[in-house]
PDB file of N, CA and C in Angstrom:
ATOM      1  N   UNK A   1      11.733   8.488  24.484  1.00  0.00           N
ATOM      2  CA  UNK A   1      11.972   7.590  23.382  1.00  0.00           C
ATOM      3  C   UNK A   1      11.389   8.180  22.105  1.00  0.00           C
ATOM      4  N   UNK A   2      12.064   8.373  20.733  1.00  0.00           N
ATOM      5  CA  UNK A   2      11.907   8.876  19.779  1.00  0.00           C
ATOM      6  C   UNK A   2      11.081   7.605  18.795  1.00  0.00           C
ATOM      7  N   UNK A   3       9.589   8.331  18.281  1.00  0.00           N
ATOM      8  CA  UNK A   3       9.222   7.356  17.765  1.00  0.00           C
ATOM      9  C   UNK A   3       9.552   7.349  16.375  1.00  0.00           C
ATOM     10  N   UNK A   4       9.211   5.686  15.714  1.00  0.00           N
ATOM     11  CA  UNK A   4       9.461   5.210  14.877  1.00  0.00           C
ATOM     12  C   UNK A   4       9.088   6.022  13.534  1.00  0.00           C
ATOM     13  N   UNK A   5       9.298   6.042  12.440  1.00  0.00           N
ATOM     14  CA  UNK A   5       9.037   6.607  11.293  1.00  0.00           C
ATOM     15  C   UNK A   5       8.278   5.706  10.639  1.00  0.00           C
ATOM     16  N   UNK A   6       6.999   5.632  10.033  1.00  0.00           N
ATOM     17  CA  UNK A   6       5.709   5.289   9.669  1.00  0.00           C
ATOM     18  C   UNK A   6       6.028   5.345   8.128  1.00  0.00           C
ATOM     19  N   UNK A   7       6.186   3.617   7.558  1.00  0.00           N
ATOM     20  CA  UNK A   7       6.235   3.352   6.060  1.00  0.00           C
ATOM     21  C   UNK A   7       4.977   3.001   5.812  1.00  0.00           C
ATOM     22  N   UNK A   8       4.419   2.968   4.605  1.00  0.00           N
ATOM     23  CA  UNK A   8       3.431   2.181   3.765  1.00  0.00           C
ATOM     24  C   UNK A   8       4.192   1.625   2.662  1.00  0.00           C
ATOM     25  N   UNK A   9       3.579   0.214   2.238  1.00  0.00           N
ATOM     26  CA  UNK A   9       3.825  -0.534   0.800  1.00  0.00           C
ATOM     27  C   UNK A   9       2.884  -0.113  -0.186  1.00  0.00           C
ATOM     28  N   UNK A  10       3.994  -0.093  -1.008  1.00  0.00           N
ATOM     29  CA  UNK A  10       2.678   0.265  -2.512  1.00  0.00           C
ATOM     30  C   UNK A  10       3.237  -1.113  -3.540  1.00  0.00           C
ATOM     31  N   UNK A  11       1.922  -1.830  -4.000  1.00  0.00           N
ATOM     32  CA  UNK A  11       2.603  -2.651  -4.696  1.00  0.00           C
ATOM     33  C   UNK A  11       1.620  -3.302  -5.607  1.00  0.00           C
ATOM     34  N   UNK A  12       1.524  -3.838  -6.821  1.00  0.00           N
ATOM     35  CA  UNK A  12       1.202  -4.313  -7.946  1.00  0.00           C
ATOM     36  C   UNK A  12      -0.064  -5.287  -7.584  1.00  0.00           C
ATOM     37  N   UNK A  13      -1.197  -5.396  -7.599  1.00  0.00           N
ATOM     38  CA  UNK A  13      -2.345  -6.761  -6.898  1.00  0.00           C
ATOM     39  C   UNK A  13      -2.575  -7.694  -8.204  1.00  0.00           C
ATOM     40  N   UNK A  14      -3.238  -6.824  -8.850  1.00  0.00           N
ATOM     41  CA  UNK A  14      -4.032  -6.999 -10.518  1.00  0.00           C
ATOM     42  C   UNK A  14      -3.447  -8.271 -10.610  1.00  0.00           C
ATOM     43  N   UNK A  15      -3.543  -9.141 -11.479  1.00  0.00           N
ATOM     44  CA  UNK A  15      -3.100 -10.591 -12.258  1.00  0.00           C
ATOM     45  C   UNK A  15      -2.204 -11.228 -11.155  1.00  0.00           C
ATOM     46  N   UNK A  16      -2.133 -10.976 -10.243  1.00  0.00           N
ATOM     47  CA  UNK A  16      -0.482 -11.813  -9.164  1.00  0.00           C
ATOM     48  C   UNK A  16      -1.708 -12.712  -8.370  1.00  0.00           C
ATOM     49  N   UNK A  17      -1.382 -13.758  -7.761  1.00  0.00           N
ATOM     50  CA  UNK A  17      -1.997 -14.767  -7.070  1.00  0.00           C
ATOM     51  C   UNK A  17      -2.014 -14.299  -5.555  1.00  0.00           C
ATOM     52  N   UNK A  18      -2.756 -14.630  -4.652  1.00  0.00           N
ATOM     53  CA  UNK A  18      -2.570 -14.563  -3.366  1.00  0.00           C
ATOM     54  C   UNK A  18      -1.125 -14.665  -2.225  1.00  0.00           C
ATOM     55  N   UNK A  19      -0.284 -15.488  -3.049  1.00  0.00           N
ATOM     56  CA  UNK A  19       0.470 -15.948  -2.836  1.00  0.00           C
ATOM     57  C   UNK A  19       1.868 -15.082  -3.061  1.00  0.00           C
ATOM     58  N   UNK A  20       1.706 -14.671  -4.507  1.00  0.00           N
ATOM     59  CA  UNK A  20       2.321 -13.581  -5.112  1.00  0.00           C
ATOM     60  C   UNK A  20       2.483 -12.553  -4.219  1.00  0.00           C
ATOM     61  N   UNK A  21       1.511 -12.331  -3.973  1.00  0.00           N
ATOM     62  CA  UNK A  21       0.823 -10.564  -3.375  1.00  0.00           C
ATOM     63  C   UNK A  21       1.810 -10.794  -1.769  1.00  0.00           C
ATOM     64  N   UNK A  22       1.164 -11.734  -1.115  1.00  0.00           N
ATOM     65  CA  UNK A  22       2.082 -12.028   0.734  1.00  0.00           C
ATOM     66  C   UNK A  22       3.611 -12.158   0.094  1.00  0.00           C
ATOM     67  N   UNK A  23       3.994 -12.829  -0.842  1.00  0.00           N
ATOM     68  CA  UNK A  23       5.737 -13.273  -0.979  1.00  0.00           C
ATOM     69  C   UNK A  23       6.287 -11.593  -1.196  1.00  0.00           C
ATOM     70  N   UNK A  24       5.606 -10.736  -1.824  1.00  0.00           N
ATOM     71  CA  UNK A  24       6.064  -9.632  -2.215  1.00  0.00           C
ATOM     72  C   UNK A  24       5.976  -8.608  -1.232  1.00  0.00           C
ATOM     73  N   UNK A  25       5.093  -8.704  -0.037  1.00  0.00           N
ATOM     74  CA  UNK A  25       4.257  -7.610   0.779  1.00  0.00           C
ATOM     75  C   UNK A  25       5.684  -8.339   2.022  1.00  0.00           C
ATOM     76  N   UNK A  26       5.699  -9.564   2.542  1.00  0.00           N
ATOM     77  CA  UNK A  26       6.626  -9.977   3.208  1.00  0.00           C
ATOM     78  C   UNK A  26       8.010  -9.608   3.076  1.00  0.00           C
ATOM     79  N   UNK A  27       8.652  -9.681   1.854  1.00  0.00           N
ATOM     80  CA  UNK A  27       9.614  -9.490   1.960  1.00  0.00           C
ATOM     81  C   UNK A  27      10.401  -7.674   1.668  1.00  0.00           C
ATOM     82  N   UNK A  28       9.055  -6.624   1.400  1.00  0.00           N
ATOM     83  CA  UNK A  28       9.354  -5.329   1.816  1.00  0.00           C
ATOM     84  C   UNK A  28       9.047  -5.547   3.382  1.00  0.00           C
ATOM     85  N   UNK A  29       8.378  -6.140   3.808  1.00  0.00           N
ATOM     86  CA  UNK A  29       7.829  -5.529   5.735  1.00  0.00           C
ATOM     87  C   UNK A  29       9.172  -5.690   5.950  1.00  0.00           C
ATOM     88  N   UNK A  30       9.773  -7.186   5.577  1.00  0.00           N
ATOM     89  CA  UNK A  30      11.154  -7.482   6.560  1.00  0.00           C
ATOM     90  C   UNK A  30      12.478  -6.456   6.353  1.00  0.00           C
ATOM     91  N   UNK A  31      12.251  -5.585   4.877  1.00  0.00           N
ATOM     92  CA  UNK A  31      13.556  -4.530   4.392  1.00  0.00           C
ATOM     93  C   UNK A  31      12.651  -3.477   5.193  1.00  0.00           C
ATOM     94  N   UNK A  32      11.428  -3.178   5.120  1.00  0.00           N
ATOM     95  CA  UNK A  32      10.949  -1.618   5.926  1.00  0.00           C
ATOM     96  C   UNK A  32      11.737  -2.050   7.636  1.00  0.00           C
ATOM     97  N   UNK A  33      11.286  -3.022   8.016  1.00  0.00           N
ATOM     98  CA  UNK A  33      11.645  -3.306   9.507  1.00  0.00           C
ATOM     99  C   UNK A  33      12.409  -3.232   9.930  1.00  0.00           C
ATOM    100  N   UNK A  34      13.446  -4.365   9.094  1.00  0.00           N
ATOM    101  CA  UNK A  34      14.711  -4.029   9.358  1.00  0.00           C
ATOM    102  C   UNK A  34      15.547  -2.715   8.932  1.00  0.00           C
ATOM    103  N   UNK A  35      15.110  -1.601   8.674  1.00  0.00           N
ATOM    104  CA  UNK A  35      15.601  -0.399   8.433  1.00  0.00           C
ATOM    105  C   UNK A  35      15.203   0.490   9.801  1.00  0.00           C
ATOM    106  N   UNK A  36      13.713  -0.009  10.043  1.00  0.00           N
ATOM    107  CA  UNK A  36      13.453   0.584  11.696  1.00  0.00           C
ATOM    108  C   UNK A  36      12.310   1.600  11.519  1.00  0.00           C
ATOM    109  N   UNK A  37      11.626   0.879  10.386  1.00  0.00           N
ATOM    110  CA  UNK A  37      10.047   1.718  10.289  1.00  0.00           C
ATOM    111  C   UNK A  37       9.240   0.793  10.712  1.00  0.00           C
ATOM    112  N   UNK A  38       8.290   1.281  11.146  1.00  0.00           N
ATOM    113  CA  UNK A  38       7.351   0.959  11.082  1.00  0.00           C
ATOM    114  C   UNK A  38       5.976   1.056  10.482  1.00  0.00           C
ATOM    115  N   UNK A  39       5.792  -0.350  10.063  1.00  0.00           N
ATOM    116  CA  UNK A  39       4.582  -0.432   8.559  1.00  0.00           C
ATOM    117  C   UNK A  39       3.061  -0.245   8.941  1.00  0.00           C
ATOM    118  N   UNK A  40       2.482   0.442   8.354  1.00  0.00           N
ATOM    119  CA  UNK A  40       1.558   0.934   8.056  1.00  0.00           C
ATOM    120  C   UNK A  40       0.726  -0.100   7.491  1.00  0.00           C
ATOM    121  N   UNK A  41      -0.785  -0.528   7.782  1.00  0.00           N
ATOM    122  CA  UNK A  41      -1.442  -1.707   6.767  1.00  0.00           C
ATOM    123  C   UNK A  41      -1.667  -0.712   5.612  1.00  0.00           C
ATOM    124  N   UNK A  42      -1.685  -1.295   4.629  1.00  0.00           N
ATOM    125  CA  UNK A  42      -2.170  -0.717   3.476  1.00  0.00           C
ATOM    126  C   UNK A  42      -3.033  -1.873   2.528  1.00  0.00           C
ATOM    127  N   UNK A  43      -3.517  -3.454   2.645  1.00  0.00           N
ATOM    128  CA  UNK A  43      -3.719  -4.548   2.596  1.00  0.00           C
ATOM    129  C   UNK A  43      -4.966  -4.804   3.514  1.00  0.00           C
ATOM    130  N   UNK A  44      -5.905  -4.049   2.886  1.00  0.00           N
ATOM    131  CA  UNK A  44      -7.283  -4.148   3.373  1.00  0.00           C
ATOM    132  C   UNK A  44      -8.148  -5.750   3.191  1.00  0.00           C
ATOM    133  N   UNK A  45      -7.851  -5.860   4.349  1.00  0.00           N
ATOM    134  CA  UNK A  45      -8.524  -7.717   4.466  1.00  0.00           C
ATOM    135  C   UNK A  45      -9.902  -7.443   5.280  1.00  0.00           C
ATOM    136  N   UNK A  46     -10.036  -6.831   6.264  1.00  0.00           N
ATOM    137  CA  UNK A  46     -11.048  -7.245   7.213  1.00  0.00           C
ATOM    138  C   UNK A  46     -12.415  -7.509   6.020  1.00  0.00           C
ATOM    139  N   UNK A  47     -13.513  -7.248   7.447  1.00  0.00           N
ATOM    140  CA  UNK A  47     -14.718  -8.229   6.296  1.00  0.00           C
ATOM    141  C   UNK A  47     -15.477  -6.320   6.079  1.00  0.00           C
ATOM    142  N   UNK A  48     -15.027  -5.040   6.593  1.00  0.00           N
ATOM    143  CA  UNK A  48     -15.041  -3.872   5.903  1.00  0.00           C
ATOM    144  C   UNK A  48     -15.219  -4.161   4.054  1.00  0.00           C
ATOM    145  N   UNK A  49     -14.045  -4.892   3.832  1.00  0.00           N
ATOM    146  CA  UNK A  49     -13.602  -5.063   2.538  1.00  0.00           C
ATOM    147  C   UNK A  49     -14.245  -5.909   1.641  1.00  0.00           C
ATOM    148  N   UNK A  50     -15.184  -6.816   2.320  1.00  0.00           N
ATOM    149  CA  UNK A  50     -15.397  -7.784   1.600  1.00  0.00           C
ATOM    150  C   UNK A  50     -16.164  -7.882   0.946  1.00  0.00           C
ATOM    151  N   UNK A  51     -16.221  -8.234  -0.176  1.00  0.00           N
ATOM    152  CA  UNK A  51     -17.358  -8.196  -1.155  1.00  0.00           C
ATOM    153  C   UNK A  51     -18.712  -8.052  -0.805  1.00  0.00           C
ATOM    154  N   UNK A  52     -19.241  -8.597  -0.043  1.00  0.00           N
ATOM    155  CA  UNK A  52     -20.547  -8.605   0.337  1.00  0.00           C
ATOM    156  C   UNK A  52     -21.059  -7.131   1.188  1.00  0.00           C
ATOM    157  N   UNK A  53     -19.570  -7.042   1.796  1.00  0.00           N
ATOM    158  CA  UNK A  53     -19.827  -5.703   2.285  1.00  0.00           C
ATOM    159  C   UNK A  53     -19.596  -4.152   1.532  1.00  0.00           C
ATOM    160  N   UNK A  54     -18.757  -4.454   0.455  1.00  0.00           N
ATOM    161  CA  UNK A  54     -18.579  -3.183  -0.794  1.00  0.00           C
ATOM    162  C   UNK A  54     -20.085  -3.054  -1.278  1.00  0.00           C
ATOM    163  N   UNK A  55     -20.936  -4.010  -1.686  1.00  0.00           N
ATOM    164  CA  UNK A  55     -21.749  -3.925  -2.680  1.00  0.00           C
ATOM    165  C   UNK A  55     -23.127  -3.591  -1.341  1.00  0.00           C
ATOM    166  N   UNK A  56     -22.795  -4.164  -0.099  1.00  0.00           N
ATOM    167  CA  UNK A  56     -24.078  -3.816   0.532  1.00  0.00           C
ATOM    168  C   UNK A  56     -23.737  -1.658   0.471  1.00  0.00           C
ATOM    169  N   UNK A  57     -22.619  -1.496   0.725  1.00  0.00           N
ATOM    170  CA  UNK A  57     -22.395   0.197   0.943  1.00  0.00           C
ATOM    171  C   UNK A  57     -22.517   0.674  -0.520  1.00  0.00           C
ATOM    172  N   UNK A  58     -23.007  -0.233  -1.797  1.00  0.00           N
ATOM    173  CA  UNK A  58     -22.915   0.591  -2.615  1.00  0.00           C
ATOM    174  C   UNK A  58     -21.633   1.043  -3.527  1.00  0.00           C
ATOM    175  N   UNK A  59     -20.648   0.174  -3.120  1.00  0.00           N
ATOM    176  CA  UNK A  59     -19.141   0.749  -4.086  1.00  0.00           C
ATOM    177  C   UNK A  59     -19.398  -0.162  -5.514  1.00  0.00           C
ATOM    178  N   UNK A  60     -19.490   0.868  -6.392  1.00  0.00           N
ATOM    179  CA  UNK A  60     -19.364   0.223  -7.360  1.00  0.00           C
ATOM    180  C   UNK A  60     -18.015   0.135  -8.055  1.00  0.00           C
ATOM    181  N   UNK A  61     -16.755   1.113  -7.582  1.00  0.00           N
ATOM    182  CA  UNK A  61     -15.480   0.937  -8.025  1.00  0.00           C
ATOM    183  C   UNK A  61     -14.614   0.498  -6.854  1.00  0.00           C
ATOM    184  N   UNK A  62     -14.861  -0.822  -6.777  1.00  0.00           N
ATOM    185  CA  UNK A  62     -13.887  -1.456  -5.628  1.00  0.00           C
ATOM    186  C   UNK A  62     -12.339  -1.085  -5.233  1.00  0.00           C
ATOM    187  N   UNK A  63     -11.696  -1.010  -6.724  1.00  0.00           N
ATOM    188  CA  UNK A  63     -10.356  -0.810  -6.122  1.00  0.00           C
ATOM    189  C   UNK A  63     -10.044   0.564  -6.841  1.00  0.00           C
ATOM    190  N   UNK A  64     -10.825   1.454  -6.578  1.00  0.00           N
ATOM    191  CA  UNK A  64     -10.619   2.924  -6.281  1.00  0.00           C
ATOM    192  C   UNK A  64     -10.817   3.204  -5.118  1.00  0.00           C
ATOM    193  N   UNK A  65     -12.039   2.622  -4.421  1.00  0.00           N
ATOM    194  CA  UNK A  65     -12.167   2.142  -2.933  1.00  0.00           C
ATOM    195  C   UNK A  65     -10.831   1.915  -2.056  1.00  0.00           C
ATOM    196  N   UNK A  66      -9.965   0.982  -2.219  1.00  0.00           N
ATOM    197  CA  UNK A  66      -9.397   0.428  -1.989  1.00  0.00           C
ATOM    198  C   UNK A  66      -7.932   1.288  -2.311  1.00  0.00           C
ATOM    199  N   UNK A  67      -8.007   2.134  -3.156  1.00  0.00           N
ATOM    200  CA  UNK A  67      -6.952   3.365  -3.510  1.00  0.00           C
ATOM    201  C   UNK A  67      -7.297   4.786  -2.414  1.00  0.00           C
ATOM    202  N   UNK A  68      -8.629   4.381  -2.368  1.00  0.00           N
ATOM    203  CA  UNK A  68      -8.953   5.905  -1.334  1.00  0.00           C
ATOM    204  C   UNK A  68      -8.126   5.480   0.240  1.00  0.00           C
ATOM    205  N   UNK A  69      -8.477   4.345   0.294  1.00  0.00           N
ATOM    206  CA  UNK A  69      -8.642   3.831   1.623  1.00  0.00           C
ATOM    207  C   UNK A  69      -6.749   3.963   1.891  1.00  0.00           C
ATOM    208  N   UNK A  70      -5.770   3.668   0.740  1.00  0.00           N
ATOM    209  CA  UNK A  70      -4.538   3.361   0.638  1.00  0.00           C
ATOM    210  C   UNK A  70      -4.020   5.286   0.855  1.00  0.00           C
ATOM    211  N   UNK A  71      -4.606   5.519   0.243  1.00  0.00           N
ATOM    212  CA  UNK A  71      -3.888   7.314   0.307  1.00  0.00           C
ATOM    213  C   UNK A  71      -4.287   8.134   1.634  1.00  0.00           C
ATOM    214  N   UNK A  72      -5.504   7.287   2.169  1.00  0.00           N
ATOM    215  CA  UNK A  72      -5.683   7.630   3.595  1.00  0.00           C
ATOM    216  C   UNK A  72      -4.883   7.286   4.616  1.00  0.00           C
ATOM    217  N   UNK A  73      -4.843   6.059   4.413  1.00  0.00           N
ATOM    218  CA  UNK A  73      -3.311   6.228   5.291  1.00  0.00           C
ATOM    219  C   UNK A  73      -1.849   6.145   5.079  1.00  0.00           C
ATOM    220  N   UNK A  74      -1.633   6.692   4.034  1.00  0.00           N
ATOM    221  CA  UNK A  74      -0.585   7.191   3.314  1.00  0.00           C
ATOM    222  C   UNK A  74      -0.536   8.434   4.162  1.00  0.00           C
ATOM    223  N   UNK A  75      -1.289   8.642   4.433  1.00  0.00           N
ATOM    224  CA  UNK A  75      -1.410  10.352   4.943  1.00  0.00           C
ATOM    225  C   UNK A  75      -0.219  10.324   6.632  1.00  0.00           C
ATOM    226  N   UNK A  76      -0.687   8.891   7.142  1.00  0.00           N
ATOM    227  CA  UNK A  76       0.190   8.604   8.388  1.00  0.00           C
ATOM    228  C   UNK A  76       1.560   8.343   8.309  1.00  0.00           C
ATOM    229  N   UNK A  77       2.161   8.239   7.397  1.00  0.00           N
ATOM    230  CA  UNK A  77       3.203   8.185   6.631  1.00  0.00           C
ATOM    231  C   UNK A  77       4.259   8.895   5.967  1.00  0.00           C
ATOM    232  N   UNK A  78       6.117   8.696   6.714  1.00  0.00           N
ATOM    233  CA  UNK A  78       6.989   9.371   6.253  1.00  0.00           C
ATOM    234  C   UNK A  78       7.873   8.914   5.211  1.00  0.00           C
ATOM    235  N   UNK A  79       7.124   7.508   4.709  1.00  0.00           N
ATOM    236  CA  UNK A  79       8.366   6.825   3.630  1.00  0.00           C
ATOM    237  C   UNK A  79       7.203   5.543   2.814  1.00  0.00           C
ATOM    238  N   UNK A  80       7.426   5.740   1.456  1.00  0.00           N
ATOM    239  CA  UNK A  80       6.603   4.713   0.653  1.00  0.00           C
ATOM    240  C   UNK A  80       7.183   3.992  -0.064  1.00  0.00           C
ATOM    241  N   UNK A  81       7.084   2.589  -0.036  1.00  0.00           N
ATOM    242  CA  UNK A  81       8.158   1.725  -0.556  1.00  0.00           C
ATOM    243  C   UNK A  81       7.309   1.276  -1.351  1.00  0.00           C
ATOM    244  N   UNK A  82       7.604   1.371  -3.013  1.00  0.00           N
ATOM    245  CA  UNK A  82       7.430   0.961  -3.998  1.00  0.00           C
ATOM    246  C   UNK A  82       7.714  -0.519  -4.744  1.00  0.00           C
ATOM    247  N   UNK A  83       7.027  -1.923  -4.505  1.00  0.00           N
ATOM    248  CA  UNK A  83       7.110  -2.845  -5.005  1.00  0.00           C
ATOM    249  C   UNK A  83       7.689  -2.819  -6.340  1.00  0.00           C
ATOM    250  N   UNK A  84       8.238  -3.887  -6.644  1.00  0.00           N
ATOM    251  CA  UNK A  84       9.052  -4.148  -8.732  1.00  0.00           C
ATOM    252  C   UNK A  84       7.438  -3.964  -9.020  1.00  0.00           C
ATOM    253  N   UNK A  85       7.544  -3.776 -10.025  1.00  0.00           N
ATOM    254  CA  UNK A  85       6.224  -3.223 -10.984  1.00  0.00           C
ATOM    255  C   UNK A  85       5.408  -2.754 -11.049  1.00  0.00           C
ATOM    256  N   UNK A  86       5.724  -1.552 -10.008  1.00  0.00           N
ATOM    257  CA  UNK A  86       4.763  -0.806  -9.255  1.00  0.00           C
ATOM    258  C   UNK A  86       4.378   0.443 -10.488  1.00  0.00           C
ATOM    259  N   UNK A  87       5.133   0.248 -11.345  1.00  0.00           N
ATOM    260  CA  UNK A  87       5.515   1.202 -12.267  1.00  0.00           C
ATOM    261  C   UNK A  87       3.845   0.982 -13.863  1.00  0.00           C
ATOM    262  N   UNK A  88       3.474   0.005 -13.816  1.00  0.00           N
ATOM    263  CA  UNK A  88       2.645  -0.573 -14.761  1.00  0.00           C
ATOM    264  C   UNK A  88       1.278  -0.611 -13.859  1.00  0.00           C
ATOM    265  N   UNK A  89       1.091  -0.770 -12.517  1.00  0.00           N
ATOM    266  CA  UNK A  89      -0.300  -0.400 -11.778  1.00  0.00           C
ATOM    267  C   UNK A  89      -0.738   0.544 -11.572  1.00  0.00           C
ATOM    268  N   UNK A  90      -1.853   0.842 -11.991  1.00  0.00           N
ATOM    269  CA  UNK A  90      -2.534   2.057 -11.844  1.00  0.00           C
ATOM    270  C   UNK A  90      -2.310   2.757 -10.420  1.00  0.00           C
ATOM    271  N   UNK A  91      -2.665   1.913  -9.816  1.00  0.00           N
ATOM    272  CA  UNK A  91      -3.064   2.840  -8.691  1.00  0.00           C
ATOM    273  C   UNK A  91      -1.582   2.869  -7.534  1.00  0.00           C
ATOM    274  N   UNK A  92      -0.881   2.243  -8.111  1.00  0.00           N
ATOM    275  CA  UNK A  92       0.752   2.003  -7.838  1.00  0.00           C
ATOM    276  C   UNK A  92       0.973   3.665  -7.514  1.00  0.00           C
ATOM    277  N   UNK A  93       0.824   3.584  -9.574  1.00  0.00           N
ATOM    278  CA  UNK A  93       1.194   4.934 -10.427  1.00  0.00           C
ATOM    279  C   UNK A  93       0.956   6.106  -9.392  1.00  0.00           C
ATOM    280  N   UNK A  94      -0.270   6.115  -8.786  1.00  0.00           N
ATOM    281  CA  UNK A  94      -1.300   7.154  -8.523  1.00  0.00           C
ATOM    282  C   UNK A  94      -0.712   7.665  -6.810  1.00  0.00           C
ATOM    283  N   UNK A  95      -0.164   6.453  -6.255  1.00  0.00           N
ATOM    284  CA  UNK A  95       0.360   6.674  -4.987  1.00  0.00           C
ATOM    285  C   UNK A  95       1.583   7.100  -4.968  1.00  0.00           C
ATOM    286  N   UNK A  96       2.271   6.812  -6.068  1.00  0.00           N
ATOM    287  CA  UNK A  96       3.844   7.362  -6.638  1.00  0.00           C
ATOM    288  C   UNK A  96       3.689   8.808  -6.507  1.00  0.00           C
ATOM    289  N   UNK A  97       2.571   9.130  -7.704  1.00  0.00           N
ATOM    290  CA  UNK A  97       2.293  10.493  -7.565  1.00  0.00           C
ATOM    291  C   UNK A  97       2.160  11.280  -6.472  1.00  0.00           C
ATOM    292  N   UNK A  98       1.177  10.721  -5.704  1.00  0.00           N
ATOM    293  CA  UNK A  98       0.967  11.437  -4.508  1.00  0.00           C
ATOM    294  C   UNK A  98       1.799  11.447  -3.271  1.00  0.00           C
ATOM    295  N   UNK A  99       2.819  10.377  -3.134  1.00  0.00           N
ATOM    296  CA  UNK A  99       4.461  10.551  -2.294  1.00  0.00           C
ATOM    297  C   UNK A  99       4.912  11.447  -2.746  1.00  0.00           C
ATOM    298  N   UNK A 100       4.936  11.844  -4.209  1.00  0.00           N
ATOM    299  CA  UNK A 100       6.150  12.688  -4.862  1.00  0.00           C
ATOM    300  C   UNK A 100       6.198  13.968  -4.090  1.00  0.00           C
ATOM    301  N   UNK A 101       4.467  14.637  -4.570  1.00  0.00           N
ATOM    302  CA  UNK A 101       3.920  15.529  -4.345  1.00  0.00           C
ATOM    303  C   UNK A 101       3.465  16.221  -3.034  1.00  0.00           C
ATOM    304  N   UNK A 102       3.825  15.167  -2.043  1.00  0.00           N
ATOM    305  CA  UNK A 102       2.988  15.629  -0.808  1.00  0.00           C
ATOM    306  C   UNK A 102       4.578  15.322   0.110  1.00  0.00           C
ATOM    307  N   UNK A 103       5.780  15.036  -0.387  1.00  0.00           N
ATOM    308  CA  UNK A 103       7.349  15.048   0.113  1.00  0.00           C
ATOM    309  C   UNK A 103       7.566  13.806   0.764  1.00  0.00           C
ATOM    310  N   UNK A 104       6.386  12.675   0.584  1.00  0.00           N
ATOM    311  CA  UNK A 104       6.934  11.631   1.630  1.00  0.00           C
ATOM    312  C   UNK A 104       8.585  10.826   0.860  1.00  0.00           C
ATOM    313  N   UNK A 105       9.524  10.773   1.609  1.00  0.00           N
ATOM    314  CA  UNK A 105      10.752   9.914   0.834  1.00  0.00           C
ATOM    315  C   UNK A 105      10.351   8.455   0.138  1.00  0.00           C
ATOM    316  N   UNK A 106      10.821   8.324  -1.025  1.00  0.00           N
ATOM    317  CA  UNK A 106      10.644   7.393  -1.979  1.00  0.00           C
ATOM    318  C   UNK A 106      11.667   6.090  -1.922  1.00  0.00           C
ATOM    319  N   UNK A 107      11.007   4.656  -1.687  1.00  0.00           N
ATOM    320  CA  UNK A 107      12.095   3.755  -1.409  1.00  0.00           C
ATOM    321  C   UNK A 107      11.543   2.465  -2.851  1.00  0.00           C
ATOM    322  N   UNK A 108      12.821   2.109  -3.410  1.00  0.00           N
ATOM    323  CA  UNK A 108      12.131   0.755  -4.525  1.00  0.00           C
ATOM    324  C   UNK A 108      12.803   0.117  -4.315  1.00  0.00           C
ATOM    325  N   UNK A 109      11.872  -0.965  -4.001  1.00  0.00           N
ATOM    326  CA  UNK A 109      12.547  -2.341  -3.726  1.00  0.00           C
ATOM    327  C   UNK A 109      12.677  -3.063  -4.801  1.00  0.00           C
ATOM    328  N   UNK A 110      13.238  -4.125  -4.587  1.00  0.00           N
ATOM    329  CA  UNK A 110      13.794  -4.918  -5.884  1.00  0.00           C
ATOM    330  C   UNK A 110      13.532  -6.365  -5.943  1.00  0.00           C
TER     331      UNK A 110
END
């Protein structure tokens, strides 16, 4: 059995609500899925992440943190699907770059 091809989401956090962030992250999983990848977390929740635990390790740039952690497993990854306004987030920007550059195929959703 030939395995699956390994997507990550890249997508906009900054100013969007909780709510925002799942309506937008949901409805790429269901276009990555239904294409026949399989998604990659890139949506660092555990309590790794959590405030209490950034500042006990010392991060003082959380969501560069949170960009390292995203390009790390970007690395497991043959296809990066680019959220609408992925184009105005920094660190969107920064993962754009680094698909371009490192050959993973480029997908934008809409």
């Amino acid at each position: 059995m030939k395995a699956k091809k390994k997507a990550m989401i890249s997508q906009p956090m900054a100013g969007r609500t909780d709510a925002e962030i799942v309506e937008a992250r949901e409805k790429a999983l269901a276009e990555l899925e239904g294409m026949g990848y399989e998604v990659v977390n890139t949506l660092f929740t555990d309590e790794w992440y959590s405030d209490e635990a950034m500042k006990e390790r010392g991060v003082v740039q959380v969501p560069l943190c949170y960009l390292a952690k995203s390009l790390e497993n970007m690395s497991l990854c043959h296809v990066a699907y680019f959220c609408p306004g992925w184009e105005t987030a920094r660190g969107c920007k920064i993962e754009h770059d680094a698909a371009l550059a490192y050959g993973l195929e480029v997908i934008y959703g809409d």
